[in-house]
C-alpha atoms as a PDB file:
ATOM      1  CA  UNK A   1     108.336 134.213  74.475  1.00  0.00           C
ATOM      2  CA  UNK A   2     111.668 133.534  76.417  1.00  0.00           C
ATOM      3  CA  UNK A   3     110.407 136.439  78.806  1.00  0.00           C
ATOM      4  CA  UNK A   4     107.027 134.978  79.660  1.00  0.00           C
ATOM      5  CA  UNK A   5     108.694 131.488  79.821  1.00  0.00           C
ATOM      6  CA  UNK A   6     111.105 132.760  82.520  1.00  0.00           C
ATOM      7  CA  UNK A   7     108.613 134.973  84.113  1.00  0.00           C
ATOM      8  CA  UNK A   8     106.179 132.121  84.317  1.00  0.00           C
ATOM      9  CA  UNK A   9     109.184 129.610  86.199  1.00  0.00           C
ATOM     10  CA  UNK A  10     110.606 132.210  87.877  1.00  0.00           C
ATOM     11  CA  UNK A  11     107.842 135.236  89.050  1.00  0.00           C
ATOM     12  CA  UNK A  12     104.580 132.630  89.636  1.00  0.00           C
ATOM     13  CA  UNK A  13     106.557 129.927  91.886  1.00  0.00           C
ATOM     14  CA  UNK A  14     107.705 132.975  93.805  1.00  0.00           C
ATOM     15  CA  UNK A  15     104.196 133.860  94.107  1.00  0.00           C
ATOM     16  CA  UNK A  16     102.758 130.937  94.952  1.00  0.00           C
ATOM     17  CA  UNK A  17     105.695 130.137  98.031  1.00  0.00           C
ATOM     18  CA  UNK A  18     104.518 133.412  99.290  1.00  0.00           C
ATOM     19  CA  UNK A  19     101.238 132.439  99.324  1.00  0.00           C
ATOM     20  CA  UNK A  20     102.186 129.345 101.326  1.00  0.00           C
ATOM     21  CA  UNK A  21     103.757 130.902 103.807  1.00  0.00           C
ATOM     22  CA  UNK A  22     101.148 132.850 104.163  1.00  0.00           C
ATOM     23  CA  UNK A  23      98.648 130.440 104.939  1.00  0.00           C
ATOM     24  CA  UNK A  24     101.032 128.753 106.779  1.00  0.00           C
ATOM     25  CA  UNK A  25     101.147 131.457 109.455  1.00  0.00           C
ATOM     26  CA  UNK A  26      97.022 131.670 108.819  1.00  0.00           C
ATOM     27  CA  UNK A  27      96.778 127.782 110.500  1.00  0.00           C
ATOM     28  CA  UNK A  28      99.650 128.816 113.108  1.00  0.00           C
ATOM     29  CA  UNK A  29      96.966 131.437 114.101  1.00  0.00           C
ATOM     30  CA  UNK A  30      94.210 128.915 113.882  1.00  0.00           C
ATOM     31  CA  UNK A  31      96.349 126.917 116.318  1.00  0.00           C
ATOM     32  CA  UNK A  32      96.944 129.149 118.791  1.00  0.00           C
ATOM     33  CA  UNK A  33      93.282 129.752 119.129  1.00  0.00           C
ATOM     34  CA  UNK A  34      91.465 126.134 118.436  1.00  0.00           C
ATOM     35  CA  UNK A  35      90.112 126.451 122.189  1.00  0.00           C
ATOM     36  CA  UNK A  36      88.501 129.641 121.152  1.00  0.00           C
ATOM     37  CA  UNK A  37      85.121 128.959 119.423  1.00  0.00           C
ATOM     38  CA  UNK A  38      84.942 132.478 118.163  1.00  0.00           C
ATOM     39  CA  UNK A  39      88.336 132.929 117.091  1.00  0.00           C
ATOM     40  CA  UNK A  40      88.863 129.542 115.694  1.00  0.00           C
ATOM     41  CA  UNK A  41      85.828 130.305 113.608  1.00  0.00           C
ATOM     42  CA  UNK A  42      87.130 133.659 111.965  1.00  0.00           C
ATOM     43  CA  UNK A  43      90.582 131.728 111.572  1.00  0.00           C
ATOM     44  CA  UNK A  44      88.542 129.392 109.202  1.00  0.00           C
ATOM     45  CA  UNK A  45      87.144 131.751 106.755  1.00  0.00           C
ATOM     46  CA  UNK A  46      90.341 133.697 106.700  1.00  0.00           C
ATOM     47  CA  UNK A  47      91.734 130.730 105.218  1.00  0.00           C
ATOM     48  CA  UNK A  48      89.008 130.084 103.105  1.00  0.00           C
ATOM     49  CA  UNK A  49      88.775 133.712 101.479  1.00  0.00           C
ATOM     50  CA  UNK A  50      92.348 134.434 101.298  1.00  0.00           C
ATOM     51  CA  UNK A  51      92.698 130.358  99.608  1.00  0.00           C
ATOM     52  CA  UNK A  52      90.184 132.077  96.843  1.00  0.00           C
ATOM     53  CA  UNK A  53      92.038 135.145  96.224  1.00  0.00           C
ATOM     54  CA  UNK A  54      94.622 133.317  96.145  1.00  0.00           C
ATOM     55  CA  UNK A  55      93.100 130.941  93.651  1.00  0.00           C
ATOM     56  CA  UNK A  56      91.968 133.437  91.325  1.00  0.00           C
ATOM     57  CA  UNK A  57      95.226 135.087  91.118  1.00  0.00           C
ATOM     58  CA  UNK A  58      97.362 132.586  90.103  1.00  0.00           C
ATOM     59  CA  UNK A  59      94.405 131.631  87.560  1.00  0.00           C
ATOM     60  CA  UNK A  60      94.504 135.062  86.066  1.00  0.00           C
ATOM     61  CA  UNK A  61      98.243 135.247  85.855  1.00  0.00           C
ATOM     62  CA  UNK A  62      99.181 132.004  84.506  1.00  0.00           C
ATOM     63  CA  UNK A  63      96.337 132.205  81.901  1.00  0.00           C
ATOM     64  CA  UNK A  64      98.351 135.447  81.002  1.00  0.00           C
ATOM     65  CA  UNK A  65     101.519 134.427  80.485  1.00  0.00           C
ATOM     66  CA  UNK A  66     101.342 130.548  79.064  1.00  0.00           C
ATOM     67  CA  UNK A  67      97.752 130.756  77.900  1.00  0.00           C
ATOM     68  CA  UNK A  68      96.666 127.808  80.543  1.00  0.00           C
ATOM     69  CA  UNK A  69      96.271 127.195  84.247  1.00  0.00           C
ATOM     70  CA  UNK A  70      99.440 126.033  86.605  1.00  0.00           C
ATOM     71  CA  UNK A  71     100.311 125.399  90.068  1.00  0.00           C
ATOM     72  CA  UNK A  72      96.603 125.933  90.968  1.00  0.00           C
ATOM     73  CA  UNK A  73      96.610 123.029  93.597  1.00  0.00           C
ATOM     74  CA  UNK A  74     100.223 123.681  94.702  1.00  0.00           C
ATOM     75  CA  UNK A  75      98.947 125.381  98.016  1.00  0.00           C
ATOM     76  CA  UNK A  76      96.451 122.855  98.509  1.00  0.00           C
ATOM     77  CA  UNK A  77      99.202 120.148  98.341  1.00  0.00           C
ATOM     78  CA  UNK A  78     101.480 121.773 100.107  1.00  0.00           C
ATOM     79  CA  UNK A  79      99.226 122.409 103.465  1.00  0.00           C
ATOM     80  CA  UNK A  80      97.747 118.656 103.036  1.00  0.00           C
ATOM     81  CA  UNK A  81     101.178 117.104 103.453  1.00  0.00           C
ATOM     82  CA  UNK A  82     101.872 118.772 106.453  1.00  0.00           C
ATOM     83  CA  UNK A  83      99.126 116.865 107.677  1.00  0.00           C
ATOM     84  CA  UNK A  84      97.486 119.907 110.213  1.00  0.00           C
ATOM     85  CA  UNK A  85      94.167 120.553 109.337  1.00  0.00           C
ATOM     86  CA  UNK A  86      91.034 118.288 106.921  1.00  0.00           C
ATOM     87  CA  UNK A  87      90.218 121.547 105.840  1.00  0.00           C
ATOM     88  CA  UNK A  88      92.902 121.690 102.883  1.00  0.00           C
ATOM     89  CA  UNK A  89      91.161 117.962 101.423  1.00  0.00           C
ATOM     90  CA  UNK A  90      88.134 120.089 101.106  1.00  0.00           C
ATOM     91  CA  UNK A  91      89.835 122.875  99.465  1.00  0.00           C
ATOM     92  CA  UNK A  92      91.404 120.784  97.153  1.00  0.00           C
ATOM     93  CA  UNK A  93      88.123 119.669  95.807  1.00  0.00           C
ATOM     94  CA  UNK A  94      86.959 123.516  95.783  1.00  0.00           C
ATOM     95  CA  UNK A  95      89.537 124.793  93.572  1.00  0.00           C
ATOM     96  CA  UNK A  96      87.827 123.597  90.232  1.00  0.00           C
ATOM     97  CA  UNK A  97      84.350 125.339  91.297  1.00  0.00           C
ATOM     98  CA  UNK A  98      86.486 128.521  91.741  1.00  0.00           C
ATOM     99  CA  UNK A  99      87.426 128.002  88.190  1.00  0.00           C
ATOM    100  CA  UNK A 100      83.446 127.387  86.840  1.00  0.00           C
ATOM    101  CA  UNK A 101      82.647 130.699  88.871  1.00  0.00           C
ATOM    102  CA  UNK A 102      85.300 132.752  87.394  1.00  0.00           C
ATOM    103  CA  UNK A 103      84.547 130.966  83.706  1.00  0.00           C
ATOM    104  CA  UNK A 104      81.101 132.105  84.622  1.00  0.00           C
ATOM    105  CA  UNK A 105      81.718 135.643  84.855  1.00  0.00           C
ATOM    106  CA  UNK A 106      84.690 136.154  82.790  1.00  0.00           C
ATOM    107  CA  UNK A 107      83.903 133.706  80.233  1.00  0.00           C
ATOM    108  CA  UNK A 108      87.848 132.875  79.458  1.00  0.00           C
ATOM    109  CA  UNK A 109      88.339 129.488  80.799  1.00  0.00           C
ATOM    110  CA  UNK A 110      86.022 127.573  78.221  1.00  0.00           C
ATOM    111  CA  UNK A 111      89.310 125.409  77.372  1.00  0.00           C
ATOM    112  CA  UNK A 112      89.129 123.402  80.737  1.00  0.00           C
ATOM    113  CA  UNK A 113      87.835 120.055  79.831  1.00  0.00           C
ATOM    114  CA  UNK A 114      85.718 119.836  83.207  1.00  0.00           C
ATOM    115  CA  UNK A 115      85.660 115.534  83.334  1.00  0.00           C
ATOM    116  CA  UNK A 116      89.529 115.479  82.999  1.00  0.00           C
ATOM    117  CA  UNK A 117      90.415 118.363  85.883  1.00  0.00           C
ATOM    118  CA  UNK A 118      87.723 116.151  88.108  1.00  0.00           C
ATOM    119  CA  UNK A 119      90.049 112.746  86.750  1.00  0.00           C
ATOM    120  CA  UNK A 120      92.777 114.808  87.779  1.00  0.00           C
ATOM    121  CA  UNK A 121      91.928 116.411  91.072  1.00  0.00           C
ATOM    122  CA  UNK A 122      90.857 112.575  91.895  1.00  0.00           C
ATOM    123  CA  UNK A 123      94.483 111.789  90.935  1.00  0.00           C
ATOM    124  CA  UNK A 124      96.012 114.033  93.107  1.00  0.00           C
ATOM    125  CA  UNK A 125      93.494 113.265  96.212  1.00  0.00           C
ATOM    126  CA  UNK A 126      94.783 109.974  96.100  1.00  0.00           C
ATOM    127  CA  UNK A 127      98.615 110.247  95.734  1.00  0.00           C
ATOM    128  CA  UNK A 128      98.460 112.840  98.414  1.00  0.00           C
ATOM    129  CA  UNK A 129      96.779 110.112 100.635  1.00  0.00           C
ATOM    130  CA  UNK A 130      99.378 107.660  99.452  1.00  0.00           C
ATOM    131  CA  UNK A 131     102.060 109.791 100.461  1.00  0.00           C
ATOM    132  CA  UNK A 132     100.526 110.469 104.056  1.00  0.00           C
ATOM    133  CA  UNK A 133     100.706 106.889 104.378  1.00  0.00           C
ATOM    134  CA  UNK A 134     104.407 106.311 104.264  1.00  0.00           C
ATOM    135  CA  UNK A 135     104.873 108.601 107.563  1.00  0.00           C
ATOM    136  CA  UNK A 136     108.465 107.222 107.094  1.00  0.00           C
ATOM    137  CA  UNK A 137     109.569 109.206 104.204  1.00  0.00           C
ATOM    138  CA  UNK A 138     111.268 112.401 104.560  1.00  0.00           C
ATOM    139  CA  UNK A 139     109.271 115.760 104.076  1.00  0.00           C
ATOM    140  CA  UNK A 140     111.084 116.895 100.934  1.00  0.00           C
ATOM    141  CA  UNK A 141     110.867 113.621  99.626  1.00  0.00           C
ATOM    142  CA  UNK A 142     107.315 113.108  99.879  1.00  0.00           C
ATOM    143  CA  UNK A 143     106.849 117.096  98.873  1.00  0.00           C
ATOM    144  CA  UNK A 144     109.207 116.429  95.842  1.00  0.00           C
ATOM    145  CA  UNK A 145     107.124 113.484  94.860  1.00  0.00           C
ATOM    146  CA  UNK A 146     103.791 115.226  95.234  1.00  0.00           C
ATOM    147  CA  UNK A 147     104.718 118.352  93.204  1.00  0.00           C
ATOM    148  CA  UNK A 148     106.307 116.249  90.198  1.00  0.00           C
ATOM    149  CA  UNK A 149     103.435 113.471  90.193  1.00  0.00           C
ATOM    150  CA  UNK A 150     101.119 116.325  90.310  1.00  0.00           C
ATOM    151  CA  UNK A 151     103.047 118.228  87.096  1.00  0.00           C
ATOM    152  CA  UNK A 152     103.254 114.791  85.048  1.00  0.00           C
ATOM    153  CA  UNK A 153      99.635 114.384  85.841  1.00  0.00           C
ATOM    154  CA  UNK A 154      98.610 117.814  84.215  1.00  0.00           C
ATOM    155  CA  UNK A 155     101.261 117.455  81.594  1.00  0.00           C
ATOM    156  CA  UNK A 156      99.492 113.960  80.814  1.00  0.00           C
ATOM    157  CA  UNK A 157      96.121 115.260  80.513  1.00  0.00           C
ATOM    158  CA  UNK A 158      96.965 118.234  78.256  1.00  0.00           C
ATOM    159  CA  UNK A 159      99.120 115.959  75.624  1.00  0.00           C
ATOM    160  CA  UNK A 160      96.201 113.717  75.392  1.00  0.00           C
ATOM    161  CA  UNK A 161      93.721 117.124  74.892  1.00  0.00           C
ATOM    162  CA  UNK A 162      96.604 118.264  72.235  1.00  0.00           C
ATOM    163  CA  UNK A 163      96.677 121.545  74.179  1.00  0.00           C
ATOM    164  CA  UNK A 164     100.446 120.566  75.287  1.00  0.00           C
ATOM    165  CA  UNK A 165     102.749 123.225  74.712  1.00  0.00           C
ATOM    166  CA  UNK A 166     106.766 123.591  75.590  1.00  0.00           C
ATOM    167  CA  UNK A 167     106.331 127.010  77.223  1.00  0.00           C
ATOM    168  CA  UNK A 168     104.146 124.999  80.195  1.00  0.00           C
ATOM    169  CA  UNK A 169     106.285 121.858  80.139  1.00  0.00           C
ATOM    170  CA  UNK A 170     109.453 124.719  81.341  1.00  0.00           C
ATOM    171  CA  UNK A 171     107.437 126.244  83.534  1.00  0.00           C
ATOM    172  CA  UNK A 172     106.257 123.390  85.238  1.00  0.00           C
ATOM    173  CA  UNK A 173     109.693 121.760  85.422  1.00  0.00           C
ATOM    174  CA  UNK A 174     111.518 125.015  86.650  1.00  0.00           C
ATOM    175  CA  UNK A 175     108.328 125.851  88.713  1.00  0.00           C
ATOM    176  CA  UNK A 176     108.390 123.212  90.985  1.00  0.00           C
ATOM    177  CA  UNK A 177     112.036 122.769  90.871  1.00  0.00           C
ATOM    178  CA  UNK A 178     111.683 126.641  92.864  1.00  0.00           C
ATOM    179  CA  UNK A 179     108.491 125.426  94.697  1.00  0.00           C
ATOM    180  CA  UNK A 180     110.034 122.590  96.408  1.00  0.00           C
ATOM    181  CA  UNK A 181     113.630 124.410  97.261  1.00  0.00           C
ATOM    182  CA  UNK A 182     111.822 127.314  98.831  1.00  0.00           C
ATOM    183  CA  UNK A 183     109.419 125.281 100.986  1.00  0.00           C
ATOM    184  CA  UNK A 184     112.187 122.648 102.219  1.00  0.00           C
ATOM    185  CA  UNK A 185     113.920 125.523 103.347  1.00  0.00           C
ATOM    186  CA  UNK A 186     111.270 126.734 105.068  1.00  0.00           C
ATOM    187  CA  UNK A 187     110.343 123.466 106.408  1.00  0.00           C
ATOM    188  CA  UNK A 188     113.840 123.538 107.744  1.00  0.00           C
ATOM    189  CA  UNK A 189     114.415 126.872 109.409  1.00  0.00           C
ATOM    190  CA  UNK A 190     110.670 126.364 110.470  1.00  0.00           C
ATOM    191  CA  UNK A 191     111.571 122.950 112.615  1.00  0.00           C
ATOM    192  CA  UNK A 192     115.241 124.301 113.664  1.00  0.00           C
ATOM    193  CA  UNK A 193     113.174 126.921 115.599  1.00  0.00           C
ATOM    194  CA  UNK A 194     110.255 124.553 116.584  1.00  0.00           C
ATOM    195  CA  UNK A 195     113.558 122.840 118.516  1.00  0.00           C
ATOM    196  CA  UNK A 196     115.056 125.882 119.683  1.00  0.00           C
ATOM    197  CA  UNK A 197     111.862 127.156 121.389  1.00  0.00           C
ATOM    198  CA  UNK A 198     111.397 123.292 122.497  1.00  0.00           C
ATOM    199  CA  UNK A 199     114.829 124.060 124.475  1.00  0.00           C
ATOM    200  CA  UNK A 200     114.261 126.937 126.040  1.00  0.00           C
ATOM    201  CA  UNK A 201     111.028 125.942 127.488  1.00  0.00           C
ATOM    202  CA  UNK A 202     112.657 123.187 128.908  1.00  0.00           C
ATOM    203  CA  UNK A 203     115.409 125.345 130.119  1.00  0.00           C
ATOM    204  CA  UNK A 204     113.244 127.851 131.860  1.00  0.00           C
ATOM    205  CA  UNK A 205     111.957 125.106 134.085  1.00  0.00           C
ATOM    206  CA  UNK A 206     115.343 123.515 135.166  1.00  0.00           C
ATOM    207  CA  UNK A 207     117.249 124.569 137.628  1.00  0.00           C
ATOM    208  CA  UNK A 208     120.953 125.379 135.794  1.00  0.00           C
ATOM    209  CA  UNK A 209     123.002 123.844 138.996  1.00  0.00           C
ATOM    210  CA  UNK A 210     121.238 120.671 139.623  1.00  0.00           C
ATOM    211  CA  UNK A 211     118.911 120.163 136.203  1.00  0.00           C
ATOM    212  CA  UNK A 212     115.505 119.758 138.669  1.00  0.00           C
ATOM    213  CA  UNK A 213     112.443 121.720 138.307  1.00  0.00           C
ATOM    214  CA  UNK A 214     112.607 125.310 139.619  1.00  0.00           C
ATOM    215  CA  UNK A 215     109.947 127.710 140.945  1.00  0.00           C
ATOM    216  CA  UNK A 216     108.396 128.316 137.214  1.00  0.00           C
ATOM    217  CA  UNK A 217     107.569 124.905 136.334  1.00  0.00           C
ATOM    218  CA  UNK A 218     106.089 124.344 139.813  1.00  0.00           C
ATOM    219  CA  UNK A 219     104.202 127.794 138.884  1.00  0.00           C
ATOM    220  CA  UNK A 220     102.565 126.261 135.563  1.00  0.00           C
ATOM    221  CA  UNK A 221     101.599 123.890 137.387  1.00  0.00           C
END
């Protein structure tokens, strides 16, 4: 018990960070090639298939180790509040089809109470617009929010199914507690180097005596 419960807090939110990061580098790609119709394209389902995999995985091991579904929309949150791409609001809303596909061929998820994940996926859609709405907040703020709102929501809806159990309420505490370190981290080192490469553009155009344009800005140009 106490070694699912720690591999479940510990092993899955692992997991799933990789997995953002990981999709996170999938929309840098996407980025770099939005101009190209082709390329932009394959970008798109690259997200879309790996989000699936991804999907199904941590479906398949949380039902393993706490005998119920967690962090399932974590990614989805996670890439909506960075505010990049509409895609994720649609993928948000695909997640519980991925779970009536799998149910359809595995036949293992005929717990889900269908109306309540669709009450809570609604939920969710619309504190993650809240939260895109106060631009002011800080990041971990508004991801800490998110993730915990999100947890209480689920916690909520499986006390009032009496499928609550303590082994889920850990995980989810622990879980996100992991989650949200990990990505402000990475939302950290991520913007120190967005500012770093910001100054060495800028330095690569300046002349270092007199601070005005030199040959290679004038070359860009």
């Amino acid at each position: 018990m106490f070694l699912q419960i720690l591999s479940s807090a510990l092993f899955l939110p692992f997991l799933v960070t990789s997995m953002i990061i990981a999709q996170i580098h999938l929309e840098k790609y996407w980025d770099a090639n939005i101009s190209r119709r082709r390329e932009s394209y394959w970008s798109v389902f690259y997200i879309v298939f790996i989000y699936i995999a991804q999907e199904i995985c941590i479906m398949e091991l949380t039902l393993q180790n706490i005998n119920t579904m967690a962090f399932t929309i974590v990614i989805p949150i996670t890439m909506i509040l960075r505010n990049k791409h509409k895609i994720w609001w649609a993928l948000l809303l695909l997640t519980p089809l991925i779970s009536a596909i799998m149910d359809g061929f595995l036949k293992r998820y005929q717990f889900i109470n269908w109306d309540a994940t669709f009450i809570q996926m609604a939920l969710t859609i619309a504190l993650c617009a809240i939260l895109l709405h106060f631009k002011k907040l800080p990041y971990y703020i508004t991801y800490t929010i998110a993730l915990y709102c999100n947890g209480l929501i689920h916690i909520l809806r499986l006390s009032m199914e009496h499928q609550l159990k303590l082994s889920f309420v850990i995980t989810i505490l622990l879980g996100n507690c992991f989650i949200i370190l990990a990505e402000n981290s990475r939302r950290y080192y991520e913007l120190k180097q967005e500012e770093e490469i910001a100054k060495l553009h800028y330095e690569s155009i300046r002349d270092d005596l007199t601070g005005l344009l030199n040959y290679r800005a004038f070359d860009r140009t």
